[in-house]
Protein backbone atom coordinates (compact mmCIF):
# COMPACT_ATOMS: atom_id res chain seq x y z
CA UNK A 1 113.63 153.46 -46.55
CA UNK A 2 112.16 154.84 -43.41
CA UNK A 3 108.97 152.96 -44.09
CA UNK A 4 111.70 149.58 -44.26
CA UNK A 5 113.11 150.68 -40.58
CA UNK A 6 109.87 150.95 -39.30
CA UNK A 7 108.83 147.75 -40.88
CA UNK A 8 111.78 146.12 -39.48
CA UNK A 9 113.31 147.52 -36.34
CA UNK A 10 110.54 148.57 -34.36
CA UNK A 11 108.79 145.16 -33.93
CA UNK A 12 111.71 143.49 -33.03
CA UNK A 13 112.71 145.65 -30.52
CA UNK A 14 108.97 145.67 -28.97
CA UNK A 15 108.50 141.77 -29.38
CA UNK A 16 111.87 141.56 -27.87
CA UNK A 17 110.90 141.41 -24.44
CA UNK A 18 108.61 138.26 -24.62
CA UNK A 19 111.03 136.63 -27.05
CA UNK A 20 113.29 137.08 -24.17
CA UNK A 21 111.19 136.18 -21.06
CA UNK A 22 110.40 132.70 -23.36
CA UNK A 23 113.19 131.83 -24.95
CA UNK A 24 116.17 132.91 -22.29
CA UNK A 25 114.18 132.67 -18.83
CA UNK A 26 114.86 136.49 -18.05
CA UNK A 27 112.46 137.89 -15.68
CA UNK A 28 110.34 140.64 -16.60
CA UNK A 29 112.59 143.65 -14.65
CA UNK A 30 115.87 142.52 -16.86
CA UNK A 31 113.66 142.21 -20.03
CA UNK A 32 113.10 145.80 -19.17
CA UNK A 33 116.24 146.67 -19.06
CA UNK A 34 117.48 144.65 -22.38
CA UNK A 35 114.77 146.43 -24.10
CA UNK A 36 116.17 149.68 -23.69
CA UNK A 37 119.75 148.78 -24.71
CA UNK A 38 118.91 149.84 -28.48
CA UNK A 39 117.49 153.24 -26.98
CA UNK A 40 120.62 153.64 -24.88
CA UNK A 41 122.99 152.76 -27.73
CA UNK A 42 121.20 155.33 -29.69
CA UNK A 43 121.46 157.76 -27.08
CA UNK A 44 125.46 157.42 -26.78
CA UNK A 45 125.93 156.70 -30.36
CA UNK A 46 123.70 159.06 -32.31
CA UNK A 47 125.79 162.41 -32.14
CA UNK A 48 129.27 161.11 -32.83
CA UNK A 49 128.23 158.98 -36.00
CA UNK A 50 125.56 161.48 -37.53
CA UNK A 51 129.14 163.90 -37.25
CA UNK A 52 131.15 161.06 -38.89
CA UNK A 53 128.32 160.15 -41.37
CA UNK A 54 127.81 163.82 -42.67
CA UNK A 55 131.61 164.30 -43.08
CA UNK A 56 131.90 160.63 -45.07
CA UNK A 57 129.20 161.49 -47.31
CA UNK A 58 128.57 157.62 -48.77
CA UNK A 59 124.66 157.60 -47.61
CA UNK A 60 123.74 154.85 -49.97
CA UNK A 61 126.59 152.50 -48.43
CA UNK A 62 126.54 153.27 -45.14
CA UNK A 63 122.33 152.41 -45.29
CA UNK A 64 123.12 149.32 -47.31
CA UNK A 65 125.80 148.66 -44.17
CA UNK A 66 123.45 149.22 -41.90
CA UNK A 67 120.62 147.40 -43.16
CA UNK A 68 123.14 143.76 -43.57
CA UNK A 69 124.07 144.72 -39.99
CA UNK A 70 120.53 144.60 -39.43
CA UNK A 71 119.82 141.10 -40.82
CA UNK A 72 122.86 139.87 -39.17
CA UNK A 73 121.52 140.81 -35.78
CA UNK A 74 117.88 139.24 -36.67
CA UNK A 75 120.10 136.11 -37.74
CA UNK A 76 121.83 135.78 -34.38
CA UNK A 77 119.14 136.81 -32.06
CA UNK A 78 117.06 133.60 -33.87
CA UNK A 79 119.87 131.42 -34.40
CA UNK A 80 121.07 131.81 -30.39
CA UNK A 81 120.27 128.54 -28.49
CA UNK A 82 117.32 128.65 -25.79
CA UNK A 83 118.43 127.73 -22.24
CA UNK A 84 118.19 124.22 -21.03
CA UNK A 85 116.45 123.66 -17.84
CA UNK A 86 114.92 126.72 -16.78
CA UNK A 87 118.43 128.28 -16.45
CA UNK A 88 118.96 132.24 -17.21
CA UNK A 89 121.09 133.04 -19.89
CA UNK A 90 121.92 136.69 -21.51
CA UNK A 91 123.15 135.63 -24.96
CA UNK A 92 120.49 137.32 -26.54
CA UNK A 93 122.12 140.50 -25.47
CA UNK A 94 124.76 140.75 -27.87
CA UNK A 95 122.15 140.82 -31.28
CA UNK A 96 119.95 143.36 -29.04
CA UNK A 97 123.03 146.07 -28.86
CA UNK A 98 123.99 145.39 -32.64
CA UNK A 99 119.88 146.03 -33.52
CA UNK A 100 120.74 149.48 -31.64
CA UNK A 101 123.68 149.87 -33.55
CA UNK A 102 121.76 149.30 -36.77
CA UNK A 103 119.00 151.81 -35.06
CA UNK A 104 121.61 154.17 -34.87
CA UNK A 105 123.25 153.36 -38.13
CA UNK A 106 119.84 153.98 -40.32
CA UNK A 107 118.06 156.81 -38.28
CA UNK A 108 121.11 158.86 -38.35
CA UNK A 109 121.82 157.92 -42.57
CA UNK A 110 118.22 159.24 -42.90
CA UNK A 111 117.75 162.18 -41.35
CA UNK A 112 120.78 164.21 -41.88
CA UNK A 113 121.81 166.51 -39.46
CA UNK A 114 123.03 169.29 -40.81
């Protein structure tokens, strides 16, 4: 399953940053930024839920959760409209946080912590 999250999360967050530049006309400095909104999500998230996750117990379910989280973010972030006219738009945002969500979700489901 870790081999899946490696398969699937990782690339998408590093190809992220040109999808972003090309498709929503963010410069490169924001693009930085937006890139590490998974890493930052994991970060504030990973301590509370790995608590929450080893007192619920359901492993199986919560990485089957986390892993339809995970296509629904791929979904969005594809499905999103580019900007018209060389405009900047940010709604690529939204699926980035939810792919750090689903980061969080997975990482912590696999390696227990206590």
């Amino acid at each position: 399953i870790s081999f899946l999250d490696k398969l699937t999360v990782q690339p998408l967050i590093q190809n992220s940053a040109l999808l972003m530049q090309t498709k929503y006309n963010i410069s490169l400095d924001a693009t930085g930024s937006i890139i590490a909104l998974p890493y930052l999500v994991f970060f504030v998230l990973a301590v509370p839920l790995g608590i929450c996750f080893d007192k619920y117990g359901h492993r199986l379910s919560t990485m089957i959760f986390g892993f339809v989280l995970l296509m629904i973010s791929q979904v969005l972030f594809l499905q999103t409209s580019a900007c018209k006219d060389g405009q900047v738009c940010y709604e690529g945002i939204f699926p980035v946080i939810l792919m750090g969500i689903t980061f969080v979700i997975v990482q912590v489901t696999i390696y227990s912590g206590v």
